[in-house]
Protein backbone atom coordinates (compact mmCIF):
# COMPACT_ATOMS: atom_id res chain seq x y z
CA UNK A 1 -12.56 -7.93 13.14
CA UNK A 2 -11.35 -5.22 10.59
CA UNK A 3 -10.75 -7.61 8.03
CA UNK A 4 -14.42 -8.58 8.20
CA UNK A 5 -15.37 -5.04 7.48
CA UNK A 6 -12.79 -4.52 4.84
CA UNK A 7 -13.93 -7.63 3.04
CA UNK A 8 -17.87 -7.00 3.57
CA UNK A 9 -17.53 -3.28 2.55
CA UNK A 10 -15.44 -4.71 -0.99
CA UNK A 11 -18.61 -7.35 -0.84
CA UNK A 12 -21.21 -4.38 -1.01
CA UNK A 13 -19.00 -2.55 -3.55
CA UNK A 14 -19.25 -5.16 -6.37
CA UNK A 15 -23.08 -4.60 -6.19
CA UNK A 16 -22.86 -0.87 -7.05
CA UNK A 17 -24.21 -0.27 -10.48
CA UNK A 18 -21.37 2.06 -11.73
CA UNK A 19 -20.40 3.46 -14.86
CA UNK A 20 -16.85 3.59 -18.62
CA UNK A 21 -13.37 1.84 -20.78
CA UNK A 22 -11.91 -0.66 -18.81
CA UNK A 23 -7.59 -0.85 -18.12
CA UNK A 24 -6.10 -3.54 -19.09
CA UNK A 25 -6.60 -6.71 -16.98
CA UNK A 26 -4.29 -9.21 -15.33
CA UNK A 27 -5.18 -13.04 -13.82
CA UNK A 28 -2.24 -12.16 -11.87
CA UNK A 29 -3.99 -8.89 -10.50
CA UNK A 30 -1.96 -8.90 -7.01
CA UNK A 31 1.40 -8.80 -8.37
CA UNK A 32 0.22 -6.05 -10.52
CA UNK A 33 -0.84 -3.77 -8.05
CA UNK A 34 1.48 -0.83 -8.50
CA UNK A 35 -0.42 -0.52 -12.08
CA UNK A 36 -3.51 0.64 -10.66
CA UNK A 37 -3.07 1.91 -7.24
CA UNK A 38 0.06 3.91 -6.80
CA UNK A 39 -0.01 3.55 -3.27
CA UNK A 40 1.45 -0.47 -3.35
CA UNK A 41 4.93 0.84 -5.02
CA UNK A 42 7.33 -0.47 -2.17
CA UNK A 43 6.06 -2.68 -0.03
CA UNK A 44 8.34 -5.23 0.19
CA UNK A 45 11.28 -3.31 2.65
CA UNK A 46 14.59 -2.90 1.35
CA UNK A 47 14.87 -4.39 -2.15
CA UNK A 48 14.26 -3.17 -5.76
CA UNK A 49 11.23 -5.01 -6.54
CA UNK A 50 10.84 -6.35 -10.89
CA UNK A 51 7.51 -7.18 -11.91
CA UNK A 52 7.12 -8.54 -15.44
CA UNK A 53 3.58 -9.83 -17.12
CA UNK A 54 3.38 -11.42 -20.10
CA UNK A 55 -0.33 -11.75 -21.44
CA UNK A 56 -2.21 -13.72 -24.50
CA UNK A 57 -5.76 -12.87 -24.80
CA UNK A 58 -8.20 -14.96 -26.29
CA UNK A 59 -5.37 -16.89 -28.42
CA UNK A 60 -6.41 -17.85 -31.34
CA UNK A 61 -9.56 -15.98 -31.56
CA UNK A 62 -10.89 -15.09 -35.26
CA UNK A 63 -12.85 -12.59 -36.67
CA UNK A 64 -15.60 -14.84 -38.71
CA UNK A 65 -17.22 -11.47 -39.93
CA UNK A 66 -14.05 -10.53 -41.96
CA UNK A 67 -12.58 -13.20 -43.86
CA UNK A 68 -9.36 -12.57 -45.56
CA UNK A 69 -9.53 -11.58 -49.86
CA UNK A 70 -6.68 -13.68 -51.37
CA UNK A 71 -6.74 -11.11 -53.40
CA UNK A 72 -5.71 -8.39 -51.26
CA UNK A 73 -2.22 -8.44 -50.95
CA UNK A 74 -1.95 -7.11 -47.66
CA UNK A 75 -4.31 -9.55 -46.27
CA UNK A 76 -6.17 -6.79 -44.22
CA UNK A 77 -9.34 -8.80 -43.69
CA UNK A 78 -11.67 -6.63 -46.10
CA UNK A 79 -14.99 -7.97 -45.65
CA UNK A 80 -15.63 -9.83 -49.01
CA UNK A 81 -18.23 -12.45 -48.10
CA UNK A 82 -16.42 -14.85 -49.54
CA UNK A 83 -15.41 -18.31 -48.43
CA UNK A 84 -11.65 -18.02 -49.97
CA UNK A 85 -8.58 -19.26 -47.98
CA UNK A 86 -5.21 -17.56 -48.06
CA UNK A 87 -4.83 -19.41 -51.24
CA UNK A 88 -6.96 -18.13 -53.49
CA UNK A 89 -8.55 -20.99 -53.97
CA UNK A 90 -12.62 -21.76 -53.16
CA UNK A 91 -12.20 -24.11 -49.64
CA UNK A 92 -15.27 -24.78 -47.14
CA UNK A 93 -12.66 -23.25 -44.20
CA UNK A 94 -11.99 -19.66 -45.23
CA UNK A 95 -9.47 -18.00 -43.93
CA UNK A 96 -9.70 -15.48 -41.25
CA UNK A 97 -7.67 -12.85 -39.32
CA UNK A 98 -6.97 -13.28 -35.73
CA UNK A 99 -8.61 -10.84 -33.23
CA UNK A 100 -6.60 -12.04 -30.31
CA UNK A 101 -4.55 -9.26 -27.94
CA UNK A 102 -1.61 -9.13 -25.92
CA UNK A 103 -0.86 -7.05 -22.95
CA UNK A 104 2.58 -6.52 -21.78
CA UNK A 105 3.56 -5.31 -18.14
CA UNK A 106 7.09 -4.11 -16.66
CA UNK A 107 6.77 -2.64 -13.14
CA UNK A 108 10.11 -1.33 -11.07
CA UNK A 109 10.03 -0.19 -7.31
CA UNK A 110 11.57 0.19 -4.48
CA UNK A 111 11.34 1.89 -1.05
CA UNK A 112 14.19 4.61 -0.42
CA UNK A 113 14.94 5.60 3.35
CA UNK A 114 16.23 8.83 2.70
CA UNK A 115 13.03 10.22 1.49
CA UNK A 116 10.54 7.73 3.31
CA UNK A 117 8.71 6.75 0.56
CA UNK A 118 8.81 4.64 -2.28
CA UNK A 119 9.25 5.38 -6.34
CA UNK A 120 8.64 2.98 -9.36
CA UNK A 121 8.00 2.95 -12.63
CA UNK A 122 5.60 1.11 -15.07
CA UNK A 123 5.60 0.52 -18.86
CA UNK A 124 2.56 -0.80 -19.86
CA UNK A 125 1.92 -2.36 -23.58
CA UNK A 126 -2.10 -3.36 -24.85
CA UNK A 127 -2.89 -4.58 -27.95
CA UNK A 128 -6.58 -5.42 -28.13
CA UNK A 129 -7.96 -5.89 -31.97
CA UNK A 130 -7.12 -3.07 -33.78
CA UNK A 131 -6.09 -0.66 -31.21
CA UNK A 132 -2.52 -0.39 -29.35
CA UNK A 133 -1.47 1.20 -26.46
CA UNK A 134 1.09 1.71 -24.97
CA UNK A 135 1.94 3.47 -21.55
CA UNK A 136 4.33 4.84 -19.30
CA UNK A 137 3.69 6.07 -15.39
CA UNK A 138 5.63 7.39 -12.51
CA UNK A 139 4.45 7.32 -9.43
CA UNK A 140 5.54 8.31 -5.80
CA UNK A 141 4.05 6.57 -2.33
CA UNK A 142 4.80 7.84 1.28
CA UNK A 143 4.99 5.24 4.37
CA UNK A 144 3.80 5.49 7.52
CA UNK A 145 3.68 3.19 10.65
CA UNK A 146 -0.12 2.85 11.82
CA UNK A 147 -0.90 0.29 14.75
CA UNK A 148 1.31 -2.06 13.43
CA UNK A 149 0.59 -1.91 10.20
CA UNK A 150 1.95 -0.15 7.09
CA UNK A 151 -0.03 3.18 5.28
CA UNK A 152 0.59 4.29 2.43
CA UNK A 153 -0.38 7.45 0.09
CA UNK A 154 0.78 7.32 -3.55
CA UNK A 155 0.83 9.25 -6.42
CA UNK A 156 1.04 8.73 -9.98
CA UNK A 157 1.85 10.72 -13.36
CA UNK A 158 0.85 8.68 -16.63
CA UNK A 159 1.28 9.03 -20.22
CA UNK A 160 -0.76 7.18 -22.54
CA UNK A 161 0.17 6.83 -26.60
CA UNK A 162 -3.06 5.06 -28.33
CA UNK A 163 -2.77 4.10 -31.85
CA UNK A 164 -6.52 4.10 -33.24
CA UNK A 165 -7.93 1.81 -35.63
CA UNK A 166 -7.83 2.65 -39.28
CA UNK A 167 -10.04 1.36 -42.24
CA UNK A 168 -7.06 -0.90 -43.21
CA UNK A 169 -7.48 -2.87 -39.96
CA UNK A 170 -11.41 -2.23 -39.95
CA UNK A 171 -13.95 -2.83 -42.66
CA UNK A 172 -17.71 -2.17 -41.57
CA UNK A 173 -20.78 -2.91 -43.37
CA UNK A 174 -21.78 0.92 -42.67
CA UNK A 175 -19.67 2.76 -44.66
CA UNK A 176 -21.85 5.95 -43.39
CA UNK A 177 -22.00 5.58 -39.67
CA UNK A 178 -20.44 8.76 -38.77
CA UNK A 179 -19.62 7.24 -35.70
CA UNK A 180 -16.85 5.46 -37.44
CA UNK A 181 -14.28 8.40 -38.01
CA UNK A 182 -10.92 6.61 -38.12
CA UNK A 183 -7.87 8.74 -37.38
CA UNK A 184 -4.66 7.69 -39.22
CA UNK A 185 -2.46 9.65 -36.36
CA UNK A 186 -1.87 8.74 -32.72
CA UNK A 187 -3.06 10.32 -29.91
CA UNK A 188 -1.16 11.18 -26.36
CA UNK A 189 -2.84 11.59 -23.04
CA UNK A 190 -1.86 12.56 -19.47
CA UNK A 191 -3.64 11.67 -16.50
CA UNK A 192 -3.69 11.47 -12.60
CA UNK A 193 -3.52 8.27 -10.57
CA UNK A 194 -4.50 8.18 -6.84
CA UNK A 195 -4.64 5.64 -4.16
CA UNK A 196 -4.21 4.82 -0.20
CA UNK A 197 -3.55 1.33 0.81
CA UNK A 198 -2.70 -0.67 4.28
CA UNK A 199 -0.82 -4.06 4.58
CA UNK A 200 -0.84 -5.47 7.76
CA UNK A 201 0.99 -8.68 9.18
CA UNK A 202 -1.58 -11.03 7.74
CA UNK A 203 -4.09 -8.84 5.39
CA UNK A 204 -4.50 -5.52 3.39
CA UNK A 205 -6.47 -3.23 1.77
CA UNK A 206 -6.86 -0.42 -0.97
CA UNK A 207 -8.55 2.19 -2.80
CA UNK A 208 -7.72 3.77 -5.74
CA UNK A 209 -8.62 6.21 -8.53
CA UNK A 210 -7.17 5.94 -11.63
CA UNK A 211 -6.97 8.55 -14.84
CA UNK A 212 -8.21 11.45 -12.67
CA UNK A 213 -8.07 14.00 -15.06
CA UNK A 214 -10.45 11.74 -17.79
CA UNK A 215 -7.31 11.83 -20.51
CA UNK A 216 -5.56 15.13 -20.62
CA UNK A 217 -4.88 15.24 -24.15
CA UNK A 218 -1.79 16.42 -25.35
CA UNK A 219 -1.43 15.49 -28.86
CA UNK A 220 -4.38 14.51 -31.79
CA UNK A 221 -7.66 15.46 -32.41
CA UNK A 222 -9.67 16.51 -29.10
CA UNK A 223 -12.73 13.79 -28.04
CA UNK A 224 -11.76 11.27 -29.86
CA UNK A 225 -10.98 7.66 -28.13
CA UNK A 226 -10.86 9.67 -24.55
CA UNK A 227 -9.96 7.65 -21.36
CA UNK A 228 -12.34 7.63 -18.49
CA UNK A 229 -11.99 7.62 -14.50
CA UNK A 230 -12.34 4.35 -13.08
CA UNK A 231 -12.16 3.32 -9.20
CA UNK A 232 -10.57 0.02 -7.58
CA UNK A 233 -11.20 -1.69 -4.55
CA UNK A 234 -9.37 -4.57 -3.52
CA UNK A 235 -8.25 -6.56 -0.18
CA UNK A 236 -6.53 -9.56 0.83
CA UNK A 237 -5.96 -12.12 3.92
CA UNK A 238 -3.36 -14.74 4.89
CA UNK A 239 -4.46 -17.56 6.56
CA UNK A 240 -1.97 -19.70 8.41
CA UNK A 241 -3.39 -23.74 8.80
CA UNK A 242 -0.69 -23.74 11.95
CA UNK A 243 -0.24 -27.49 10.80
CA UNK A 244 2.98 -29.60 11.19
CA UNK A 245 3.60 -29.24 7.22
CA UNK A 246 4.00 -25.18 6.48
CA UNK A 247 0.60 -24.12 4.49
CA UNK A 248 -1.18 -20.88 4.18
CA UNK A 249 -4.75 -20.36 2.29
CA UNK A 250 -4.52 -16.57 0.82
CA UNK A 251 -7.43 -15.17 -0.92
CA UNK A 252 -7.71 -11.82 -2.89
CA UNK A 253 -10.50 -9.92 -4.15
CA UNK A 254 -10.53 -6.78 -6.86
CA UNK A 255 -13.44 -4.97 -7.33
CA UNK A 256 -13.35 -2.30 -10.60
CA UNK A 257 -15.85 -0.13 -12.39
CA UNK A 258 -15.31 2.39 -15.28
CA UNK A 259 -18.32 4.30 -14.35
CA UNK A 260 -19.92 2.47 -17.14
CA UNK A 261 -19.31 -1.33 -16.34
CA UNK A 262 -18.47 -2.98 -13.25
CA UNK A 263 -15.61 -6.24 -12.65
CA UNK A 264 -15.01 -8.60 -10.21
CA UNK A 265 -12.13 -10.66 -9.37
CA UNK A 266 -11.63 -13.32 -7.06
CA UNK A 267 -8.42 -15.41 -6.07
CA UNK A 268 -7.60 -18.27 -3.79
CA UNK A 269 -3.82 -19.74 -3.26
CA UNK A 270 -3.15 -22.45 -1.42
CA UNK A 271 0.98 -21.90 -0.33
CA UNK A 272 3.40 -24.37 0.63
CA UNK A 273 6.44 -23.04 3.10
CA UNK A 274 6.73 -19.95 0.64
CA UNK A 275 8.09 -22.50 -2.21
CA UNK A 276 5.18 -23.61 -4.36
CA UNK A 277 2.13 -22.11 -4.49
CA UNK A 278 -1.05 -22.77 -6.76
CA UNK A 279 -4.78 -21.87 -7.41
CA UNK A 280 -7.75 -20.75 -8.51
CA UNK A 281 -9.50 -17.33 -9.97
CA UNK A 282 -11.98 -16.19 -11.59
CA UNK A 283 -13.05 -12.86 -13.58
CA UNK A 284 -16.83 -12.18 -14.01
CA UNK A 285 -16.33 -11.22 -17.64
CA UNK A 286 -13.15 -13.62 -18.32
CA UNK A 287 -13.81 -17.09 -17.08
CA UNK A 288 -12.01 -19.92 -14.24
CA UNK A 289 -8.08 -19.63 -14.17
CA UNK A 290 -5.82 -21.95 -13.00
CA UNK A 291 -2.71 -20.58 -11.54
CA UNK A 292 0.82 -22.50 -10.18
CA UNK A 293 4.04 -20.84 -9.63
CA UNK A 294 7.16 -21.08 -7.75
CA UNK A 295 10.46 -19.78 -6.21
CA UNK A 296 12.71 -22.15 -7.84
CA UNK A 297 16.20 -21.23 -6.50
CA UNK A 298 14.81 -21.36 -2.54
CA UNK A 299 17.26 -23.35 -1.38
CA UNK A 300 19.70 -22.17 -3.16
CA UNK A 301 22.95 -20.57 -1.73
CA UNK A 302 23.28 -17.86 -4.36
CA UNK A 303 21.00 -14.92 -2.50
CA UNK A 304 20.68 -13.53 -6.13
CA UNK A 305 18.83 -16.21 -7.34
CA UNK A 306 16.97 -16.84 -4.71
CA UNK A 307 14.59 -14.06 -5.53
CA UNK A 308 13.21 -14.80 -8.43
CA UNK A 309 9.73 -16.06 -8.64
CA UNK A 310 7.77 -17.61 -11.34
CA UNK A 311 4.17 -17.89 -12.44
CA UNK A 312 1.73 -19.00 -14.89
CA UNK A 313 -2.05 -19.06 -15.50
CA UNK A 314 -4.32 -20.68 -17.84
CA UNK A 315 -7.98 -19.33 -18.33
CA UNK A 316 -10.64 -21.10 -19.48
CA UNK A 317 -13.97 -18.48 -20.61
CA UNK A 318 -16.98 -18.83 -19.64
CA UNK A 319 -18.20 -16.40 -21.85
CA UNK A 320 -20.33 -17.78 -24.74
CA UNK A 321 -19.31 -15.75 -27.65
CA UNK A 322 -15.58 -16.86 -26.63
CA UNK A 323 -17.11 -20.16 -28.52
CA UNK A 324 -19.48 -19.37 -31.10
CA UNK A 325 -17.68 -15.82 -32.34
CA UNK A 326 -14.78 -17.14 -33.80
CA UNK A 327 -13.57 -19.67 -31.06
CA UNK A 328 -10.05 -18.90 -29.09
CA UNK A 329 -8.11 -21.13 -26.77
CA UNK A 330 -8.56 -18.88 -23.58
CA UNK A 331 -6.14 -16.59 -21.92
CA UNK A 332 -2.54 -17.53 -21.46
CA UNK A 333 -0.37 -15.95 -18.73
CA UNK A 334 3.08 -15.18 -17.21
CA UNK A 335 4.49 -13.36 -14.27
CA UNK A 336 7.89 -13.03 -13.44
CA UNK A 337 9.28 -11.53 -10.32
CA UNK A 338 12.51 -10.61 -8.43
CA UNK A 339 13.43 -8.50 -5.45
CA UNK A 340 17.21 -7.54 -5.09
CA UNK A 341 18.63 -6.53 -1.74
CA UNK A 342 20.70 -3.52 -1.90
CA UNK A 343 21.12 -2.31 1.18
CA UNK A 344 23.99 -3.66 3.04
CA UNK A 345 23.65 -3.63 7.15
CA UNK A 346 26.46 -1.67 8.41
CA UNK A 347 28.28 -3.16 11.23
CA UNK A 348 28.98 -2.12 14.41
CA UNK A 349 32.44 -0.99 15.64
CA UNK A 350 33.50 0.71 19.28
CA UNK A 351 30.91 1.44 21.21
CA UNK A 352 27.15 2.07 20.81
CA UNK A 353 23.39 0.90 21.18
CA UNK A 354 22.32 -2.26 18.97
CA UNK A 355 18.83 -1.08 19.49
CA UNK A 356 20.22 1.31 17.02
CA UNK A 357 19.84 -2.25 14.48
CA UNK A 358 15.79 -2.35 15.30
CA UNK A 359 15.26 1.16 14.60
CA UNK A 360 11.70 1.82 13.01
CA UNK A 361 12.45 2.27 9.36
CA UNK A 362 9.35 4.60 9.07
């Protein structure tokens, strides 16, 4: 019954008209968690948790308003109007620079008994067009044991170095818009993450708050490219088939707004015995993904490898400018994850309780 009022309350939440700049966005959006909700650091018990995400966005994607001047050396892209390929020479394709982006995650957790909570780290790389990002955040989640279940607060510091466009990247057609003011240095922001989330046996849930503060800045010129707060709201459900052959049908849902626009996400994997999983998602401003992935060394007898888990996703957009704007391929995607045990059980020697070995962690 609570997981029908966590899922209808996420339901109602993607038809709030809300408000701003949107993060960076992952098919793979629920092994990226710990990126925007702090609270998710640590949830897998007694291992060092490595995230990795690898994304292409909108590969091979061209800006048709901007072809390239062979006679620019630098082949910047001025806008010259004319229909020149990288040659020089006068050709009926011109030649055109790409537009695509590429976002780059590394995420490192883990829970610690000592100070019942977990810790991690994320380094977080965007290039969209002419802008790149790149970020760094530590973050901080307590644990608690609620009616079976798993709560967690978190906490999260984040710097954020953005390196703005320039009018060697960018070449308008208004020269004059005023609204155009291209800074040559880069600018450093601090900021505030926030979130709660609960994992039970077969679902969870969480809320979150990121860049709390709106973009603290600490270096560059003041109101100028300034980050905005944007919410998250996102749940998820296991469903065991209980058939002779081990299956389990696990959809996930992310709701996001910026306070300007709003996103919604939607995922459904279809896992076999914890081996091979695959499926499908879909982003209302992205397009259908298809997803498979893997734990490859499963069977093996090596407990190192048999972490490791692999991913990848192919999007196809749905959006039409994706087509008539200077084409692209899609979105391309890779995950890579591992979890390494390093805490050892100690063993027992003279006398003494083994309910000692079934303690409650939390």
């Amino acid at each position: 019954m609570r997981i029908k009022y966590c899922l209808l309350f996420l339901f109602l939440l993607s038809f709030c008209k809300l408000f701003a700049q949107e993060d960076p966005k992952f098919l793979f959006f629920p092994w990226a968690q710990s990126v925007f909700n702090p609270a998710a650091m640590g949830e897998k018990e007694n291992h060092m948790n490595f995230v990795g995400i690898l994304r292409q966005h909108s590969m091979g994607n061209k800006d048709i308003e901007n072809p390239i001047d062979p006679n620019d050396k630098n082949n910047t892209g001025n806008n010259t109007g004319n229909n020149t390929g990288s040659s020089g020479r006068n050709s009926d394709k011109p030649s055109y620079p790409n537009t695509d982006g590429q976002q780059v995650l590394v995420n490192i957790d883990s829970y610690i008994k000592k100070i019942k909570g977990a810790v991690g780290v994320s380094f977080l790389k965007d290039k969209n067009g002419s802008i790149d990002n790149i970020g760094f955040k530590l973050g901080y989640a307590s644990k608690f044991r609620v009616r079976g279940g798993k709560l967690s607060v978190g906490l999260q510091l984040g710097f954020l170095n953005m390196t703005p466009p320039t009018t060697d990247k960018i070449d308008p057609f208004d020269q004059g818009d005023p609204t155009l003011n291209f800074q040559s240095e880069s600018l450093m922001d601090f900021d505030i993450n926030f979130g709660v989330h609960y994992k039970a046996p077969t679902w969870y849930v969480g809320l979150s708050a990121t860049q709390l503060l709106g973009g603290l800045r600490i270096s560059g010129e003041e109101n100028y490219l300034n980050t905005t707060r944007q919410l998250y709201a996102m749940g998820g459900y296991i469903w065991d088939l209980k058939t002779p052959v081990p299956w389990s049908i696990e959809p996930n849902i992310l709701v996001r707004t910026n306070l300007v626009t709003w996103n919604f996400a939607a995922m459904v994997l279809a896992r076999y015995n914890g081996i091979l999983w695959g499926g499908l998602s879909y982003q209302y401003d992205a397009g259908i993904a298809v997803l498979f992935g893997a734990v490859p060394f499963y069977n093996d007898t090596n407990e190192y490898l048999k972490a490791l888990e692999l991913g990848v996703a192919y999007n196809f957009a749905t959006q039409k400018d994706h087509y008539v704007r200077g084409g692209g391929w899609g979105d391309f995607e890779l995950v890579v994850c591992y979890g390494f045990n390093f805490y050892k059980e100690k063993a027992l020697s003279g006398y003494g309780s083994s309910r000692h070995l079934y303690k409650n962690q939390y």
